[in-house]
Protein backbone atom coordinates (compact mmCIF):
# COMPACT_ATOMS: atom_id res chain seq x y z
CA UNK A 1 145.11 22.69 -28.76
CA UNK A 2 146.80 19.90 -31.36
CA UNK A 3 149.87 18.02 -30.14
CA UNK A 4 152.31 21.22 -30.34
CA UNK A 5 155.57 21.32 -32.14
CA UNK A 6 158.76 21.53 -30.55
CA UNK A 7 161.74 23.19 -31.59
CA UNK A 8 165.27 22.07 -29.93
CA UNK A 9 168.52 24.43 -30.96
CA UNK A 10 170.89 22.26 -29.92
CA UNK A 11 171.79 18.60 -30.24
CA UNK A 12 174.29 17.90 -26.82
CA UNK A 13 172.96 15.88 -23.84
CA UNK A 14 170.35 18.57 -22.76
CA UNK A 15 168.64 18.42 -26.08
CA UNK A 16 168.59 14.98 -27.21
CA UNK A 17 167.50 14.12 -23.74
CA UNK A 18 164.29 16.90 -24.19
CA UNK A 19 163.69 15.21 -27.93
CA UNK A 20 163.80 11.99 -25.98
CA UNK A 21 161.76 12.98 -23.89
CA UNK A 22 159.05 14.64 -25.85
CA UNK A 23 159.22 12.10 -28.46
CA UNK A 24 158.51 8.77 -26.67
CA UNK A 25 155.65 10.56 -25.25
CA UNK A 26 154.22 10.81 -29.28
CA UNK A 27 154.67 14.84 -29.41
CA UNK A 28 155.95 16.62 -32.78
CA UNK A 29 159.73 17.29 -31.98
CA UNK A 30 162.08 19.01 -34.65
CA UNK A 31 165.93 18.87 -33.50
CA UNK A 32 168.85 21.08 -34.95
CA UNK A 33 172.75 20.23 -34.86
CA UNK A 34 175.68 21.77 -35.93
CA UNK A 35 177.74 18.74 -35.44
CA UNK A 36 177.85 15.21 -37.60
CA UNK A 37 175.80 13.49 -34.75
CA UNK A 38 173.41 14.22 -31.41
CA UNK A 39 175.59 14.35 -27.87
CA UNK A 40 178.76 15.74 -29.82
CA UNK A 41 180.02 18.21 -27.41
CA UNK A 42 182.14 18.65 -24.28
CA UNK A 43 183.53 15.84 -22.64
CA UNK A 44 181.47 14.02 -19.90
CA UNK A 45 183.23 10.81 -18.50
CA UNK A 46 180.98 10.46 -14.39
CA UNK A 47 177.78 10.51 -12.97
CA UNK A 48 178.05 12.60 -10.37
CA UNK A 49 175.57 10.67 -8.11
CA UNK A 50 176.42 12.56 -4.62
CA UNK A 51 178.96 15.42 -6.18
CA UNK A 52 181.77 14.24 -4.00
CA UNK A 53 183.94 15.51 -6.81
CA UNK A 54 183.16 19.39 -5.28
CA UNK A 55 184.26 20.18 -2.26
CA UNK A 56 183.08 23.54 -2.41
CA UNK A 57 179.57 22.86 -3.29
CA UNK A 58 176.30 22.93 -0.97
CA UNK A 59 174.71 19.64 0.23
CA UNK A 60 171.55 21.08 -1.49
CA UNK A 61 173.22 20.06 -4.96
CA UNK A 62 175.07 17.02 -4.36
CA UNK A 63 171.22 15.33 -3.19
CA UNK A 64 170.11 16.87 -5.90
CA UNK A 65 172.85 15.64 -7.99
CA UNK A 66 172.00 12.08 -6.52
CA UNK A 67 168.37 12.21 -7.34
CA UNK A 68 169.27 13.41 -11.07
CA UNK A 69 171.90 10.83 -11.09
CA UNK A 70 169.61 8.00 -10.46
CA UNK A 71 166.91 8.83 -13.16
CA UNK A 72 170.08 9.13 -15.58
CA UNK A 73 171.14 5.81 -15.40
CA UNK A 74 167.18 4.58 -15.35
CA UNK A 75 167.10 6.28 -18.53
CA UNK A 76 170.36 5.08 -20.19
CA UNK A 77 171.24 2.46 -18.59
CA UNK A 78 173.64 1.10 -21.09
CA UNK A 79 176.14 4.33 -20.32
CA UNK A 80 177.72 3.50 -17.36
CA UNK A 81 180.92 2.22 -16.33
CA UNK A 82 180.21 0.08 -12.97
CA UNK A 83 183.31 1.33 -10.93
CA UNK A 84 183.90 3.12 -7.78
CA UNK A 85 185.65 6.30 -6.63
CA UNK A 86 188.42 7.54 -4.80
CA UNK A 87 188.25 10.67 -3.09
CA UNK A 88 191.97 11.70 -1.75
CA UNK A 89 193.24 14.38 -0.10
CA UNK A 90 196.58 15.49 -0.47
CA UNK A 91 199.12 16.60 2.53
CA UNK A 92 199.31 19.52 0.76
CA UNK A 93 195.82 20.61 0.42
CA UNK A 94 194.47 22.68 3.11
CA UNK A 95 191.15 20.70 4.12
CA UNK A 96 190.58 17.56 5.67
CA UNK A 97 189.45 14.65 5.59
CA UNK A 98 187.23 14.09 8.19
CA UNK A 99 185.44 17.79 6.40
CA UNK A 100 183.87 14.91 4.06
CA UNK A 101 182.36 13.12 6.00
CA UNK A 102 179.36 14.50 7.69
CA UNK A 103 178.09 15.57 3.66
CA UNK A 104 179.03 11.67 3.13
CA UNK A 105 176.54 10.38 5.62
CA UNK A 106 173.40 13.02 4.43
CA UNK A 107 174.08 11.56 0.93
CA UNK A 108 174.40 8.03 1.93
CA UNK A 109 170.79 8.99 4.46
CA UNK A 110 169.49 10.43 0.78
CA UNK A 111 169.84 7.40 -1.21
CA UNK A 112 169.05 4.72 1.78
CA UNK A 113 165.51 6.91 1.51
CA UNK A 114 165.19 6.91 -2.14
CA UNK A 115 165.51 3.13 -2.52
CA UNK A 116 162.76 2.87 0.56
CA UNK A 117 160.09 4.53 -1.75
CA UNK A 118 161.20 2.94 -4.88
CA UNK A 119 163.12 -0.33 -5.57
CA UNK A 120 164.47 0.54 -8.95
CA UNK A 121 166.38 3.75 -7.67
CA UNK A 122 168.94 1.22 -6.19
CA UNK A 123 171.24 1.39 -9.18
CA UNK A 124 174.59 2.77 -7.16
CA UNK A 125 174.74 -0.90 -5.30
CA UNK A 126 173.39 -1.24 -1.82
CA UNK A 127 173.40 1.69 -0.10
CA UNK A 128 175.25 0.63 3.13
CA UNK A 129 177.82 0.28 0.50
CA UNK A 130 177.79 3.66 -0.71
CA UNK A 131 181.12 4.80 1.09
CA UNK A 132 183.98 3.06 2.50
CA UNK A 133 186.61 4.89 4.48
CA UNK A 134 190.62 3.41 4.35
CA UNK A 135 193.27 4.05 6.66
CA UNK A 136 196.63 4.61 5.81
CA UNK A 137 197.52 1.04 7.69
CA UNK A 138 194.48 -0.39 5.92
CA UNK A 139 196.11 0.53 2.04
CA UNK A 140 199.68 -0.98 2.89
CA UNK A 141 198.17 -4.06 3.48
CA UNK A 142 196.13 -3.99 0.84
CA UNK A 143 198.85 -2.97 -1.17
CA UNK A 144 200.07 -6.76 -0.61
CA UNK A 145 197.41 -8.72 -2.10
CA UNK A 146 197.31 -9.51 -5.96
CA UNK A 147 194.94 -7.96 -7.86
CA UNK A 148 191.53 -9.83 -9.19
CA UNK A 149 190.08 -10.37 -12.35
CA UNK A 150 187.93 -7.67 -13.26
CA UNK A 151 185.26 -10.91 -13.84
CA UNK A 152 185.57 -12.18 -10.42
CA UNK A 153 184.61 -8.39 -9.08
CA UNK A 154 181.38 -7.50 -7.75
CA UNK A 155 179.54 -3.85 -6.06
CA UNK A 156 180.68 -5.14 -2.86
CA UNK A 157 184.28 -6.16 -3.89
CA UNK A 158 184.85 -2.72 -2.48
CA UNK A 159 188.49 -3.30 -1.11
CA UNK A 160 189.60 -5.15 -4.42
CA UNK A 161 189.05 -1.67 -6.39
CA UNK A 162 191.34 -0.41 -3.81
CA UNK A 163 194.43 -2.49 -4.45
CA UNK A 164 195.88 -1.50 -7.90
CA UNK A 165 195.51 2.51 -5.98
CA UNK A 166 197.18 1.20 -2.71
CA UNK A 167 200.06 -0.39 -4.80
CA UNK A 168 200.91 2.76 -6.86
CA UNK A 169 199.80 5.25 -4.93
CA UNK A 170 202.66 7.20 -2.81
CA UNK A 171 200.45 7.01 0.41
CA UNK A 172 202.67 9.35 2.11
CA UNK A 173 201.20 11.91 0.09
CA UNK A 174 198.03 11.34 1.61
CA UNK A 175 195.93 12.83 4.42
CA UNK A 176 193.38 10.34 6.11
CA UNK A 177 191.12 8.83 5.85
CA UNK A 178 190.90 7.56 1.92
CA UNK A 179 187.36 7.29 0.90
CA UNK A 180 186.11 5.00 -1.50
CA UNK A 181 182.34 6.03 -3.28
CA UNK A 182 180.37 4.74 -5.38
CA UNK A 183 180.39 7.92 -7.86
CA UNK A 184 180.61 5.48 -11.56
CA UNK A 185 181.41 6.59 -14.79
CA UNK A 186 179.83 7.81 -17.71
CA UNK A 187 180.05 7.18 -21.43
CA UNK A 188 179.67 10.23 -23.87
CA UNK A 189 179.91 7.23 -26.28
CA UNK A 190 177.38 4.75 -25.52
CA UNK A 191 175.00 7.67 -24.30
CA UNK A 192 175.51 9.62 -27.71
CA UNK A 193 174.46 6.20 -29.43
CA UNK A 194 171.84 5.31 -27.35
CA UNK A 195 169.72 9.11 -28.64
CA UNK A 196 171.03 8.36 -32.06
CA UNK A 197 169.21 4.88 -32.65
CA UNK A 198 166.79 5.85 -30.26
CA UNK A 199 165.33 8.87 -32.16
CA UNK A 200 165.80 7.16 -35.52
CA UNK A 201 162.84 5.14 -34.83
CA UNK A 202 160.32 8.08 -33.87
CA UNK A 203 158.93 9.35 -37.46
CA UNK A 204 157.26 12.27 -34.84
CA UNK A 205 161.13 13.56 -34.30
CA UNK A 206 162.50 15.55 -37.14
CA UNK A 207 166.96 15.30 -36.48
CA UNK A 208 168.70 17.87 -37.82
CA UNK A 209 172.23 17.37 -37.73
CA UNK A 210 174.89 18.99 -39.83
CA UNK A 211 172.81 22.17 -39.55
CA UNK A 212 173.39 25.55 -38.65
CA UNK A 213 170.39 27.95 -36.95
CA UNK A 214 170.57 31.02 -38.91
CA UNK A 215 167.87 33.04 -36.30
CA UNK A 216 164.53 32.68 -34.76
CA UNK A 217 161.76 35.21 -34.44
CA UNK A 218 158.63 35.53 -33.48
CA UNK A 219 155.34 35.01 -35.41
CA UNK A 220 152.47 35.56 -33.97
CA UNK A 221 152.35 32.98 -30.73
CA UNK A 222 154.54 30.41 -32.62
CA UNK A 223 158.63 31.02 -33.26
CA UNK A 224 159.99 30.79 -37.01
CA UNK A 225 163.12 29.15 -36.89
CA UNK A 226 165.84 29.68 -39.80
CA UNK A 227 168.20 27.30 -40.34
CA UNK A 228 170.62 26.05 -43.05
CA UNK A 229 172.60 22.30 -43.67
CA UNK A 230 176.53 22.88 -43.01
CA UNK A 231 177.18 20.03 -45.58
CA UNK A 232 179.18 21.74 -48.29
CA UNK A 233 178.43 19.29 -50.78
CA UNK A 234 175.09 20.52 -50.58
CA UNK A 235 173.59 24.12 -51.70
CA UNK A 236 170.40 24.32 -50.12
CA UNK A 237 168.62 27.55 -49.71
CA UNK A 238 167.37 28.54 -45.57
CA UNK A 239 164.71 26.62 -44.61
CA UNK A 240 162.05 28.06 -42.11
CA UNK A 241 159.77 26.22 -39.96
CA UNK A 242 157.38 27.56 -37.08
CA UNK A 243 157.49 25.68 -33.71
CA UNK A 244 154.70 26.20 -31.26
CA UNK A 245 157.50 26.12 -27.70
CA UNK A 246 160.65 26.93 -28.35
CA UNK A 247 163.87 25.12 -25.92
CA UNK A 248 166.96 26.41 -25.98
CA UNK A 249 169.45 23.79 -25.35
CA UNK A 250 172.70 25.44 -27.00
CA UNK A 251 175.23 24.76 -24.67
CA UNK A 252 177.56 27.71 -24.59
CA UNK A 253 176.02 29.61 -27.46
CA UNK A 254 172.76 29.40 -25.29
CA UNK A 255 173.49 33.79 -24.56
CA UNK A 256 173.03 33.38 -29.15
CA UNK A 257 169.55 32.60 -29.24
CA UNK A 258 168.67 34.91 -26.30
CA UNK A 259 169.78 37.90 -27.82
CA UNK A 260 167.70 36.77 -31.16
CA UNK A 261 164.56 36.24 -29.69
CA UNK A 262 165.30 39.09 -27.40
CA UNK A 263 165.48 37.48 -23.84
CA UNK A 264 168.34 38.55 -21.94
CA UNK A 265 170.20 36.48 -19.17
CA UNK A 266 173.21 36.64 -17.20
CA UNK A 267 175.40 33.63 -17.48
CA UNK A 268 179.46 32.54 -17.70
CA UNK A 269 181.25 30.17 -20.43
CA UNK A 270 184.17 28.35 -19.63
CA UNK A 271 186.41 26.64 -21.74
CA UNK A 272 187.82 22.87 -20.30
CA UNK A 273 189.46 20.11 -21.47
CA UNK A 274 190.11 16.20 -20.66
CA UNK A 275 193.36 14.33 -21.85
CA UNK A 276 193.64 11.06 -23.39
CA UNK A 277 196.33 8.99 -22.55
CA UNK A 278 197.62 5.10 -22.75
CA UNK A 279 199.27 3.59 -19.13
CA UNK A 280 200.63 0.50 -19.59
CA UNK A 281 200.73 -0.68 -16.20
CA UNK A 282 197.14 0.34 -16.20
CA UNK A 283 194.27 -2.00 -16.48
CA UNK A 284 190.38 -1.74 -16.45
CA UNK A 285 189.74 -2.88 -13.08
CA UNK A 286 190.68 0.68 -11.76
CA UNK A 287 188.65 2.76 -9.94
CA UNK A 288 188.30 6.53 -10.82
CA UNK A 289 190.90 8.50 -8.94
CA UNK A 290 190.22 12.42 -7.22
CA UNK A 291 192.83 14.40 -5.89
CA UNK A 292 191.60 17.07 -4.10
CA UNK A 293 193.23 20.28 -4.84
CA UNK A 294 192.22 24.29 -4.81
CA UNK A 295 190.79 25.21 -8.23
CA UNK A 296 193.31 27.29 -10.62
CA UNK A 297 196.05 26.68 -8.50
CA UNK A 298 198.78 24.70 -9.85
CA UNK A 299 197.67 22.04 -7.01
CA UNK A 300 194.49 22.04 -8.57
CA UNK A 301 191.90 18.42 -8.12
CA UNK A 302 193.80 15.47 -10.01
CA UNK A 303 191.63 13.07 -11.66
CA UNK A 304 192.18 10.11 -13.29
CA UNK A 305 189.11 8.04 -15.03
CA UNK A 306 189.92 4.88 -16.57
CA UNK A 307 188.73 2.71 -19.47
CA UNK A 308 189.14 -0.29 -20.77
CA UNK A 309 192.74 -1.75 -22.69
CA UNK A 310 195.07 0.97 -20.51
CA UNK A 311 193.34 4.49 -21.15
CA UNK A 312 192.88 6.72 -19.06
CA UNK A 313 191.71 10.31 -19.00
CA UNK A 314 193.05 13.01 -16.94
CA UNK A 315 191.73 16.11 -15.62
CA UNK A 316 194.24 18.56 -13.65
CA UNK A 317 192.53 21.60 -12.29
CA UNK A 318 194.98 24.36 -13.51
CA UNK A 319 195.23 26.90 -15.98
CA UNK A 320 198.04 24.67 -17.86
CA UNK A 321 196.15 21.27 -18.22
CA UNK A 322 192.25 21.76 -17.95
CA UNK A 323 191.89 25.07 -17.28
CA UNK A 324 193.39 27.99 -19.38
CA UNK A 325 194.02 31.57 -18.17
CA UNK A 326 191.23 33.11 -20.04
CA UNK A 327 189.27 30.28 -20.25
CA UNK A 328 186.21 31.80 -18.29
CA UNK A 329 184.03 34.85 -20.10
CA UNK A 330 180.87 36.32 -19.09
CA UNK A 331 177.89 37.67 -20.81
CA UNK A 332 177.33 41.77 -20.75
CA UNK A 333 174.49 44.14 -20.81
CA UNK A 334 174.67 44.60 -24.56
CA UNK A 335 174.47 41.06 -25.11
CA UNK A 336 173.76 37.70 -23.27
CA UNK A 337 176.62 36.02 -25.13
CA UNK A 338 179.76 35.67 -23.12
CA UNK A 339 183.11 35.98 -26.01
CA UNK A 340 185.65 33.80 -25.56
CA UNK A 341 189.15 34.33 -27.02
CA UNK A 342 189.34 33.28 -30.65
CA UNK A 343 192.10 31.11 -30.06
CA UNK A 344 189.37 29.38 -28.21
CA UNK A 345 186.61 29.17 -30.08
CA UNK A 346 189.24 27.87 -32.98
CA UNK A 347 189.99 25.09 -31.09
CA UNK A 348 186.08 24.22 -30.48
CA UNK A 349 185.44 24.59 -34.53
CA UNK A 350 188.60 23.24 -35.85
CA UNK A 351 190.69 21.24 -32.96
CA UNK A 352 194.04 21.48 -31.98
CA UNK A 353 197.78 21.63 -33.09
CA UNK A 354 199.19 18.32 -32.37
CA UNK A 355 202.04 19.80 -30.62
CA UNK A 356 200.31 21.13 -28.04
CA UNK A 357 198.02 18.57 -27.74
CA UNK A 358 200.95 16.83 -26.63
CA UNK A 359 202.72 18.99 -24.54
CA UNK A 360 198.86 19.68 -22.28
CA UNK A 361 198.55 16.02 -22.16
CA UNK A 362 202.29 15.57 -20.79
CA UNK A 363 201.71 18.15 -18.37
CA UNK A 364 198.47 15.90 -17.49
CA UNK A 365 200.72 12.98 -16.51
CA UNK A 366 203.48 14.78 -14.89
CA UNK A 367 200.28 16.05 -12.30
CA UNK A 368 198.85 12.89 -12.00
CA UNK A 369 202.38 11.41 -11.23
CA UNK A 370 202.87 13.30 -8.02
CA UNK A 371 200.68 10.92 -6.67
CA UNK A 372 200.60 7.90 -8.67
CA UNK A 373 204.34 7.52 -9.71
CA UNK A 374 204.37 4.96 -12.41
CA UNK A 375 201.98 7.08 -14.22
CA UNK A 376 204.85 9.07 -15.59
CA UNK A 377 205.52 6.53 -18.19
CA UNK A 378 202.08 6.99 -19.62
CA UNK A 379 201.80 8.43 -22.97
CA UNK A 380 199.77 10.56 -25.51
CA UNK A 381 196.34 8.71 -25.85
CA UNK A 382 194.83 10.67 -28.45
CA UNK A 383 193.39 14.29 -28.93
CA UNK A 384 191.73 16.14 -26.14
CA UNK A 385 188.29 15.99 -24.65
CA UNK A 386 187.01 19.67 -24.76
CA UNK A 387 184.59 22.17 -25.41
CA UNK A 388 182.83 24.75 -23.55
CA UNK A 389 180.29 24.56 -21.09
CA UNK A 390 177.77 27.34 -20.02
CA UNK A 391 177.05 27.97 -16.05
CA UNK A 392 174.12 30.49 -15.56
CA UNK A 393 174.12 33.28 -13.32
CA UNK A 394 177.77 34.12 -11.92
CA UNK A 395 178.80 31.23 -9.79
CA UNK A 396 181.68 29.51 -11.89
CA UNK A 397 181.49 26.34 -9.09
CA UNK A 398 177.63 25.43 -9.51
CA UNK A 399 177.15 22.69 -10.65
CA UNK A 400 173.46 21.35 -10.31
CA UNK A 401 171.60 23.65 -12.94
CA UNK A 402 168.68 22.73 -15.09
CA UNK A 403 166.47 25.17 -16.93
CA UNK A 404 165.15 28.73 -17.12
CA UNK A 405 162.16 30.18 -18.51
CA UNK A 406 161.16 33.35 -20.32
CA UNK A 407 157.76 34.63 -21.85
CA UNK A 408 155.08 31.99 -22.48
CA UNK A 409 156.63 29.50 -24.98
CA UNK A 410 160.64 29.78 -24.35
CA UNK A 411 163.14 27.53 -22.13
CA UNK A 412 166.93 27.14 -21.70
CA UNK A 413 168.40 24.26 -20.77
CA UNK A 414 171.16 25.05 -18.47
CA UNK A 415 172.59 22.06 -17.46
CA UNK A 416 176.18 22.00 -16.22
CA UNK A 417 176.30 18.62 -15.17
CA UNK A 418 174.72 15.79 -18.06
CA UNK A 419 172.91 13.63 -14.76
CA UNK A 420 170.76 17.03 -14.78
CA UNK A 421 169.25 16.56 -18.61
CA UNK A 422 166.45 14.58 -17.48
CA UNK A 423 164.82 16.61 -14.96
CA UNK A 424 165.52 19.58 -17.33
CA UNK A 425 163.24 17.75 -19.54
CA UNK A 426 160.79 16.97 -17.13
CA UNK A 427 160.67 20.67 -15.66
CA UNK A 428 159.60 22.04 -19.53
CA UNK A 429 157.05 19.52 -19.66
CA UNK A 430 155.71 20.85 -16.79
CA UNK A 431 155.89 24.16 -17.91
CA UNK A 432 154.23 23.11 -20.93
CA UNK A 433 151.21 21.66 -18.82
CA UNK A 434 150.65 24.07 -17.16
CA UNK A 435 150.31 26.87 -19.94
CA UNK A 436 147.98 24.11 -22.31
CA UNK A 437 150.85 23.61 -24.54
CA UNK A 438 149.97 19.53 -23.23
CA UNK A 439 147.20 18.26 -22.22
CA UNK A 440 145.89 15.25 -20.90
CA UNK A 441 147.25 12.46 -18.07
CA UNK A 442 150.68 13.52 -17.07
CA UNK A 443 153.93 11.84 -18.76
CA UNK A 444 152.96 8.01 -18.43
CA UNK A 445 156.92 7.63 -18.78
CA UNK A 446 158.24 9.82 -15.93
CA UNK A 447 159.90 8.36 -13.19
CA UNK A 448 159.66 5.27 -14.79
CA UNK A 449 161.53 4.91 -18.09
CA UNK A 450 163.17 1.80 -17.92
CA UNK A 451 159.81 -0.31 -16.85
CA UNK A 452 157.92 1.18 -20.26
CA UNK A 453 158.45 -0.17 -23.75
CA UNK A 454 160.09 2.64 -25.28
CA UNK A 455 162.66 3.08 -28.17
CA UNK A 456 165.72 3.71 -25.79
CA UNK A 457 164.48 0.78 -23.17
CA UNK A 458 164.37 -1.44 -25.82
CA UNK A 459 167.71 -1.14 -27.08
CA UNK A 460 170.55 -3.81 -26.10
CA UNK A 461 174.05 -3.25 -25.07
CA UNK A 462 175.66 -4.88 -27.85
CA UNK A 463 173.96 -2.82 -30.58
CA UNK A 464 174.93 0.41 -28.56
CA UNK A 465 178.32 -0.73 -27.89
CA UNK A 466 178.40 -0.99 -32.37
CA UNK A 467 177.24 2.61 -32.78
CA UNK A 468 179.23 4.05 -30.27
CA UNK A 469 182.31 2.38 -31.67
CA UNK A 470 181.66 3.84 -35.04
CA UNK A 471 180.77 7.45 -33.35
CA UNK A 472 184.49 7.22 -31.52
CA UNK A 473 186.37 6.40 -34.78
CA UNK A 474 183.86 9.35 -36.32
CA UNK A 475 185.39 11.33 -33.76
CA UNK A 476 188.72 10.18 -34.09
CA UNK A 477 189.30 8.85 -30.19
CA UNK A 478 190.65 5.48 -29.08
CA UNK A 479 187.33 3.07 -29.29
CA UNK A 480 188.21 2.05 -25.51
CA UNK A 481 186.43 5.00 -24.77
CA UNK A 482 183.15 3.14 -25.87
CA UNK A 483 183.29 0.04 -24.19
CA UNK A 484 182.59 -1.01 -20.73
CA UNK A 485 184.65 -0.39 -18.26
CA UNK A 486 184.47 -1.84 -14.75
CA UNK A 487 181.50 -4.25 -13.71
CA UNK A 488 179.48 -5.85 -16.57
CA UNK A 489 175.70 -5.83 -14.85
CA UNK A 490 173.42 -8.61 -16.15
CA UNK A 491 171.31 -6.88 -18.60
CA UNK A 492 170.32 -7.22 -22.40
């Protein structure tokens, strides 16, 4: 058959990564977006390249979180924040230490392997460096030494991240040992401007954004897809236009287009947010901070993820700070959409009252001060990270997810982590091969992104870094949260 047409509902990481995807490879791609811009959604602010942040999860999915982890960054390399991890656990948390370890070692085995069969999969730093463990002795003296330029720092500086923590941690908080990994951060920013300039220079992919998906249905073996632009300035009639594979990359309204096209599936939608907030004693030469706490307790995980010029954003694992009491809602027999409270989905269509804005992000700090002390003269950064994200099936902890099919020409993209959008991608493609929807040598890109001339390998940091400054003020968030935090790497 022709090069087929692609339809994408949905315009977050899962589906500008798929239009990326499909696109460089020269197929017909058409793209729809409610929001002002591709990658628009939920926060995202690390990799996850080993899932150390998970406790509870197998060590199935933090390899495969490593593997997808490693083609992220091959594919947008421009996203990333080059600075470690701390992984803490309070005295009172139940688990240990020492519990980490052991899954430490398989993931440090995983990636030692991975840069054997291919040189350009080292992009977490040497992988004897992967992990560092601290004593409690080790972080008072530590605590002693001044801290270093963030230009004088390198991958291995591995015990110069760990100063500015020893100093203002309270270490007799602290079980041990401290581990220090090489889990980096992530940039909703720079990634959401890398898709943006990327896919403006592919006439083969149609972007839709600032459009709302009115239905699809079938006709004959193609699906007709309705849709209508949000823009009230305009007063354009529905459009329609038939896509030979249809990919379902909603996000939580994913259960929406399943109960159109009739293809039921059992998932959960939970509602989270992130908090922005300025530290003054902070700098960018932090690493990213985990507490380890019990999920929906009020000792839930504390984590602190820093940027540039004193921001930071904070995670706290309870119902009053990231999590909210009936924040989680499930899909039902009569229909594959899980309903969350209105007062919810408000929030996701029209934000937040400042007040309490304020009063979740001072909670943030107060959590993050049990720990870190100092940190309770931070203040309000700006307005929340947040959104809701989709898990499929009935496990609210997985967290390594990619795609699901149904009938001949259909896929969801189910990410819950972003580091899984590429192999989401990569596992419709090979759906698509193997039904004839392609044909012909496999993806010359795959595997291999960054060493083929391609619209998004060709781009440089500074013109990302000028998009996704003007996407952040778009947004209305602090423009620290584009730059680049941590290590500059030599690139373009």
């Amino acid at each position: 058959m022709a090069s087929p047409h692609i339809g994408i509902i949905g315009g977050g990481i899962a589906g500008s990564t798929a239009a990326l995807h499909f696109a460089e490879q020269g197929l017909n791609v058409s793209i729809f977006e409610q929001g002002q811009s591709l990658v628009d959604g939920p926060p995202i602010c690390h990799l996850h390249a080993g899932g150390n942040l998970y406790r509870e999860i197998s060590e199935q999915q933090c390899i495969q979180l490593l593997k997808e982890s490693i083609d992220t960054v091959k594919l947008y390399r421009h996203t990333l924040n080059v600075r470690p991890t701390v992984i803490a656990v309070p005295t009172q948390d139940n688990g240990q230490p020492e519990e980490l370890l052991p899954r430490l070692q398989v993931i440090q085995k995983a990636y030692q392997q991975l840069v054997a069969q291919d040189s350009s999969n080292q992009v977490l730093g040497e992988p004897q460096y992967y992990f560092k463990l601290y004593s409690k002795d080790e972080l008072i003296n530590l605590a002693q030494q001044n801290t270093p330029e963030l230009n004088s720092m390198t991958e291995q500086s591995l015990d110069e991240w760990m100063i500015p923590f020893a100093q203002h941690t309270d270490l007799d908080k602290l079980k041990y040992p401290v581990v220090l990994v090489q889990e980096y951060g992530l940039s909703v920013f720079r990634l959401s401007a890398t898709v943006n300039l990327a896919l403006e220079q592919l006439p083969n992919c149609q972007v839709h954004t600032q459009t709302q998906v009115m239905g699809v249905e079938p006709k004959g073996k193609q699906w007709q897809i309705a849709f209508k632009p949000t823009d009230t300035q305009t007063s354009q009639a529905e459009q329609t236009i038939k896509v030979d594979y249809l990919i379902n990359a909603s996000g939580y309204k994913t259960g929406v287009v399943d109960d159109w096209v009739k293809m039921p599936r059992s998932r959960l939608v939970e509602f989270k947010a992130a908090y922005v907030t300025h530290w003054q004693a902070g700098s960018a030469m932090w690493p990213e901070v985990i507490f380890h706490g019990e999920r929906g307790t009020p000792q839930g995980m504390a984590q602190l993820t820093p940027y540039p010029d004193g921001f930071f954003q904070l995670h706290g694992m309870t119902e009053d700070i990231t999590l909210f009491e009936d924040g989680v809602a499930e899909s039902t027999e009569e229909s594959s959409q899980p309903k969350l409270p209105m007062y919810l989905v408000n929030k996701i269509i029209h934000g937040w009252d400042e007040q309490q804005q304020i009063l979740r992000t001072k909670k943030a700090i107060d959590h993050m001060a049990q720990f870190i002390p100092s940190f309770a003269t931070a203040t309000f950064g700006g307005r929340p990270l947040f959104g809701a994200q989709q898990v499929p099936g009935t496990d609210i902890t997985l967290r390594a997810a990619s795609v699901s099919f149904a009938g001949d020409n259909y896929a969801r993209l189910e990410i819950v982590k972003a580091s899984s959008a590429i192999e989401a991608a990569r596992q419709v493609e090979a759906d698509m091969r193997q039904k004839g929807y392609i044909v012909g040598q496999p993806d010359q890109f795959e595997g291999h992104a960054e060493k083929k001339v391609t619209p998004s390998s060709q781009l440089g940091m500074q013109q990302i870094l000028q998009k996704a400054n003007i996407l952040a003020k778009q947004r209305n968030y602090p423009t620290a949260l584009a730059k680049v935090g941590g290590i500059r790497r030599n690139e373009k």
